[in-house]
Protein backbone atom coordinates (compact mmCIF):
# COMPACT_ATOMS: atom_id res chain seq x y z
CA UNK A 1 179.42 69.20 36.96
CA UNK A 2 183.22 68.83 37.81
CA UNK A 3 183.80 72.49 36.83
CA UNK A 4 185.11 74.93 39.19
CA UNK A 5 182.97 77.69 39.65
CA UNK A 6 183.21 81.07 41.73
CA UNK A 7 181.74 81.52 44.45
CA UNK A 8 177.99 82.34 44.90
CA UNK A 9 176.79 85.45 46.95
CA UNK A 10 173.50 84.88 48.50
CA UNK A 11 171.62 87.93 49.42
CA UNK A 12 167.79 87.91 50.72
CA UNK A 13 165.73 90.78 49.20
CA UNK A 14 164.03 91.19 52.40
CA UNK A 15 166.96 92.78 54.16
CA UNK A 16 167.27 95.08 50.92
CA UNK A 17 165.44 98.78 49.78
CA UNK A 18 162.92 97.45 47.35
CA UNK A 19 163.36 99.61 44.19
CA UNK A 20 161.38 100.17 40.92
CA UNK A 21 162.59 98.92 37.56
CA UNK A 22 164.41 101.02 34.98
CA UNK A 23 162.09 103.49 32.52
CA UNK A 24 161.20 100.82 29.53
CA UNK A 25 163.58 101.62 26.85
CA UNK A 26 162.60 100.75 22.77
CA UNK A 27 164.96 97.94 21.47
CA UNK A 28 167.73 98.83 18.91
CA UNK A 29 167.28 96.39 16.54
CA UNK A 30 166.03 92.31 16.46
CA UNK A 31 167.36 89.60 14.27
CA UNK A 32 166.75 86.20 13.80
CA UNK A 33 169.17 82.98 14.34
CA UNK A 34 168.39 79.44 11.70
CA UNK A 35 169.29 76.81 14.60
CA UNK A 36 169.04 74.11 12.59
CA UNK A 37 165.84 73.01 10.19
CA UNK A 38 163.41 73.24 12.71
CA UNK A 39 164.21 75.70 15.01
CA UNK A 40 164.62 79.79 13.82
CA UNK A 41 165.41 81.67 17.56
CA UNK A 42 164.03 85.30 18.00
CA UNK A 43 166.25 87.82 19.81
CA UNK A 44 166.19 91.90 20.69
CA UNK A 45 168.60 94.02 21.62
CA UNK A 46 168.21 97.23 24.27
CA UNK A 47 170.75 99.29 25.71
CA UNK A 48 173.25 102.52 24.65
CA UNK A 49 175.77 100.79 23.37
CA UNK A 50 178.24 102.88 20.97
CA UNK A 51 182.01 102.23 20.42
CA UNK A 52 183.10 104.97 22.58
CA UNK A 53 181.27 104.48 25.94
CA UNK A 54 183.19 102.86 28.34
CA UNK A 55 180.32 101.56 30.06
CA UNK A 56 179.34 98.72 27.36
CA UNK A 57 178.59 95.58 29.44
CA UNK A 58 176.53 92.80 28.78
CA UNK A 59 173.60 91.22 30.23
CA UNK A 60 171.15 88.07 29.05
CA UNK A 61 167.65 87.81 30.39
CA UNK A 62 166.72 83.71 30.35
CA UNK A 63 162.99 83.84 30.83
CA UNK A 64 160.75 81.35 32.36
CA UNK A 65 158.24 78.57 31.52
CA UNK A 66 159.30 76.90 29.71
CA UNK A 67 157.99 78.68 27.28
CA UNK A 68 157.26 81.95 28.75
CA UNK A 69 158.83 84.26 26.38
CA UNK A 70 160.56 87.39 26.61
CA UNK A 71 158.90 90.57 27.36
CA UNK A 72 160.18 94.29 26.63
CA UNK A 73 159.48 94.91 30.42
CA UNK A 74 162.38 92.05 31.26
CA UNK A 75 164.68 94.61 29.61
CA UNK A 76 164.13 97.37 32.53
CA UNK A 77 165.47 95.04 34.93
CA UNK A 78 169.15 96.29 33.86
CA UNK A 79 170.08 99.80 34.23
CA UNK A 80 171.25 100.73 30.35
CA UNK A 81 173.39 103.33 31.02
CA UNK A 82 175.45 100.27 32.67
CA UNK A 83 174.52 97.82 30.50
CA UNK A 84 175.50 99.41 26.73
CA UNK A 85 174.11 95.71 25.78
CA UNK A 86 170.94 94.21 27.21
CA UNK A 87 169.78 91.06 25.15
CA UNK A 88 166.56 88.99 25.47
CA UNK A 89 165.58 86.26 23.43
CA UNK A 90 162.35 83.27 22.87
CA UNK A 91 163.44 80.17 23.59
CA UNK A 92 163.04 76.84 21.42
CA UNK A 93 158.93 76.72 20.68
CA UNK A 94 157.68 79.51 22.09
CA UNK A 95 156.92 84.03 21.81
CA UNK A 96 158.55 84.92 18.30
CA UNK A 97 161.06 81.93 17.34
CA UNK A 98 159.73 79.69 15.24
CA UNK A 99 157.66 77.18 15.39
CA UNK A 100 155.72 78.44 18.04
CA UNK A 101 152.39 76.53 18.20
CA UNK A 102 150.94 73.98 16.86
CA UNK A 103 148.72 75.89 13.90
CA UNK A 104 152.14 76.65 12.82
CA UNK A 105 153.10 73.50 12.46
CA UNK A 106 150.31 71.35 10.39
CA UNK A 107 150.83 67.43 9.35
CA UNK A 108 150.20 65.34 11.94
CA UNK A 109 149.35 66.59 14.98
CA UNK A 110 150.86 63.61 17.18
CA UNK A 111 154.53 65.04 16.28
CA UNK A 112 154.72 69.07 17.16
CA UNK A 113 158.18 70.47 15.59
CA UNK A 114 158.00 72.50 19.04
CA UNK A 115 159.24 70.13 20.67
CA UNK A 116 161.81 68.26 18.39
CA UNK A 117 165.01 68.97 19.83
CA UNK A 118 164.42 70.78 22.33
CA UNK A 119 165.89 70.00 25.51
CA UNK A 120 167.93 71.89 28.00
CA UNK A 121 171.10 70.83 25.94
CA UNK A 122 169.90 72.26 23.13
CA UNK A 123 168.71 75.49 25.03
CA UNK A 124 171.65 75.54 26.43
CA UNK A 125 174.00 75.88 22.96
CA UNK A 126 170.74 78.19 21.86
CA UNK A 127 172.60 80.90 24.63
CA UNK A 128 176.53 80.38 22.75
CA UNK A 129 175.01 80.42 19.89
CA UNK A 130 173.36 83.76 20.46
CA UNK A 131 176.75 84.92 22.21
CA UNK A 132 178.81 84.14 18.98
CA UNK A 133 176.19 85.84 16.36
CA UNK A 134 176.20 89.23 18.67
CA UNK A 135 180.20 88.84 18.77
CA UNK A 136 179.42 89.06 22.66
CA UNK A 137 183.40 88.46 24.36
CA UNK A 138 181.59 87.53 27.22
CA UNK A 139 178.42 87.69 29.05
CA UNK A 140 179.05 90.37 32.21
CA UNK A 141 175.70 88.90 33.81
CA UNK A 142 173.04 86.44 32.96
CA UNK A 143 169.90 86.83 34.88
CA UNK A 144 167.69 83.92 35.28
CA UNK A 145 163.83 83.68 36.82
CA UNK A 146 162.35 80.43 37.50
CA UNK A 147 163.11 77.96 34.50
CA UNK A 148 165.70 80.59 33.57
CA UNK A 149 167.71 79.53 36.70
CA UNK A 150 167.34 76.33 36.21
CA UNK A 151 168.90 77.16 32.03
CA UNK A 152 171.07 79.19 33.59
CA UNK A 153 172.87 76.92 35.90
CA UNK A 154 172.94 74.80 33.54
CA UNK A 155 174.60 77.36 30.76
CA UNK A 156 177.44 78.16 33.45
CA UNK A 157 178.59 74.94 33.85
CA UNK A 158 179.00 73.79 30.40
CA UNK A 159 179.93 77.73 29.77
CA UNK A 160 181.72 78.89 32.37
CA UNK A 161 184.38 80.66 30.86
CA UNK A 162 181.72 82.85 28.74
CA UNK A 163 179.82 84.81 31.90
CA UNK A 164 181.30 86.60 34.41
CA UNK A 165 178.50 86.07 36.39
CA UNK A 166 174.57 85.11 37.34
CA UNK A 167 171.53 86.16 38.84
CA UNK A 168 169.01 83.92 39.85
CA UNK A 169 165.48 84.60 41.28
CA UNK A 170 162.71 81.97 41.88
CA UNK A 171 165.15 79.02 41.91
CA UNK A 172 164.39 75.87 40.59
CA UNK A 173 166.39 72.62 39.83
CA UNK A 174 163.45 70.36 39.05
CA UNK A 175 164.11 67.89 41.49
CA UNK A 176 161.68 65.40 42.16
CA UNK A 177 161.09 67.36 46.01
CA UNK A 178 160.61 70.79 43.83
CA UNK A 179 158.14 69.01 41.30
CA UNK A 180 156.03 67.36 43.91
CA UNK A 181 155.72 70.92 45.79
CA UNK A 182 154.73 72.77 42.88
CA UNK A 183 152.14 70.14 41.62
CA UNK A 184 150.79 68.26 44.28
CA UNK A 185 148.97 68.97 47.95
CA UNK A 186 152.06 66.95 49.34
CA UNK A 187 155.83 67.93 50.54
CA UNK A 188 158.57 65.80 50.37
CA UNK A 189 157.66 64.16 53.73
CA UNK A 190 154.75 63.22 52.07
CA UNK A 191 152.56 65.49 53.93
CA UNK A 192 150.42 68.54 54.18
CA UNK A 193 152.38 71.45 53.60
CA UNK A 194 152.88 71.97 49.41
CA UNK A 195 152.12 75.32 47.36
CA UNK A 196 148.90 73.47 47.67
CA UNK A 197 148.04 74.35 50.94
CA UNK A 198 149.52 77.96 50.34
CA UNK A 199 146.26 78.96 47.27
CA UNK A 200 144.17 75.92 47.99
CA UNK A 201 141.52 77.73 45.97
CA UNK A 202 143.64 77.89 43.13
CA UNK A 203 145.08 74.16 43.74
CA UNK A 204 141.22 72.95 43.72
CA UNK A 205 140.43 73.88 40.47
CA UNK A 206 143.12 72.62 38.72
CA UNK A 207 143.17 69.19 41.03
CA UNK A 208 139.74 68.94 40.07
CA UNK A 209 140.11 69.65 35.76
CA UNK A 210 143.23 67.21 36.07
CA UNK A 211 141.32 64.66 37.68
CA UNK A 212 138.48 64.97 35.69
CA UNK A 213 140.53 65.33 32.29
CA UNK A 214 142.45 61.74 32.90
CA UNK A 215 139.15 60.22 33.78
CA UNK A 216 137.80 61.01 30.28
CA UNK A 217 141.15 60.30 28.60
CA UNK A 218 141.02 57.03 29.70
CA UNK A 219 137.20 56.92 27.85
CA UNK A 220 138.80 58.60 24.95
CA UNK A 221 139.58 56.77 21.46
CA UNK A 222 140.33 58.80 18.25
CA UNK A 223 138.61 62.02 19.57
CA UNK A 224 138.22 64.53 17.20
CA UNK A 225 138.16 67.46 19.75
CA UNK A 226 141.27 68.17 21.22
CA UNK A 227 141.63 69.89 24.47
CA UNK A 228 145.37 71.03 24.62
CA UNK A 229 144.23 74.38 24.59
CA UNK A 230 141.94 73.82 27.49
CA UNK A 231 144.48 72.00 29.24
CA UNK A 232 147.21 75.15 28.84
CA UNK A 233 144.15 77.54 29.94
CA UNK A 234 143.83 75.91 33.02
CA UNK A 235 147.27 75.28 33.43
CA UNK A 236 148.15 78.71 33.00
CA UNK A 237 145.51 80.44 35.68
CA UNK A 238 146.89 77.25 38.25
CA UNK A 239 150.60 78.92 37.59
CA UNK A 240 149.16 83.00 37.95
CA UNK A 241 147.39 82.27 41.16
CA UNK A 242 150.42 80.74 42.44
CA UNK A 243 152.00 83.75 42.15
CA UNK A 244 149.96 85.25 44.39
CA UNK A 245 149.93 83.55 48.39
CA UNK A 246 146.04 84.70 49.45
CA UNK A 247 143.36 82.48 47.77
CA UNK A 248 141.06 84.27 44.99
């Protein structure tokens, strides 16, 4: 906030020739970055960079989630022979950085290192960080899905010198309207109308584990079964059949 920023081009992919990605491409190398005594962040490089082509712009791929990870396929989504540099990393607590899960992390399992600092500030320095290792000038384009929008936004106004500029699919700012869409059978008039309405076969089942899993919680002292992986499970087919508008 209170920096000046370009200006933003909107363009709707509707009105545009869809087109396939870029052949998948091998990485040139991968590295690791200590963040501090927690935190170790995975990265990869892709692209054709070499000192003597004079096509050797930069692009960062901010994944989703949080806690997606990167895949090699995000990598395609940049045409290399443009983009000598193509860089994807794992965010704070999740793919290859470390610690990732929980069996990683032993002691007491009340306190995951996953999620000691880590917030969107820190995520946030994670990207400069990464920038100054790779002796990157400047980012040419940062492309952000989802989450990544939201880090990315976020990146480019504390950064905004460092990028020259951003690409943002699946926008979200996690405002209470967006959160209440996402996760509840209610819009932000407080009726019928949320993703909700859009898979409700998909929205029933995880209405239904959610509503049974707080009931029991509430029953629940010192149990020795623990059902965070159940939880993420369920979670995580909710957030794939929202990808997709029919119900299955």
């Amino acid at each position: 906030a209170g920096k000046n920023v370009s200006k933003i081009q909107m363009t709707n992919s509707s009105n545009s020739d869809c087109r396939t990605l870029y052949p998948a491409i091998s990485p040139n190398y991968n590295g690791t970055i200590q963040l501090d005594s927690v935190h170790t962040l995975y990265y990869e490089e892709y692209g054709t960079y070499t000192d003597n082509n004079e096509n050797n712009k930069t692009a960062l791929s901010l994944h989703g989630g949080p806690g997606a990870g990167c895949y090699p396929s995000h990598a395609r989504f940049f045409d290399p022979d443009i983009y000598g540099r193509i860089i994807l990393f794992d965010q704070r607590g999740c793919g290859k950085s470390k610690p990732s899960n929980q069996s990683e992390v032993g002691g007491d399992d009340s306190t995951l290192l996953t999620t000691q600092n880590n917030t969107l500030s820190h995520l946030v320095d994670d990207i400069e960080t990464l920038r100054v290792t790779l002796g990157i000038k400047q980012w040419d384009v940062v492309l952000g899905g989802s989450w990544g929008s939201t880090l990315a936004l976020a990146y480019a106004q504390k950064y905004p010198n460092h990028l020259a500029s951003i690409v943002l699919r699946g926008v979200c700012l996690f405002r209470d309207e967006e959160i209440d869409w996402l996760f509840s059978n209610k819009n932000k008039n407080n009726a019928e109308g949320a993703l909700a309405t859009l898979n409700p076969t998909g929205w029933k089942i995880f209405e239904e584990f959610i509503t049974k899993y707080y009931s029991k919680q509430n029953n629940i002292t010192n149990d020795e079964n623990n059902h965070e992986f159940e939880c993420s499970s369920v979670h995580s087919s909710f957030e794939q059949r929202r990808h997709i508008l029919h119900s299955y």
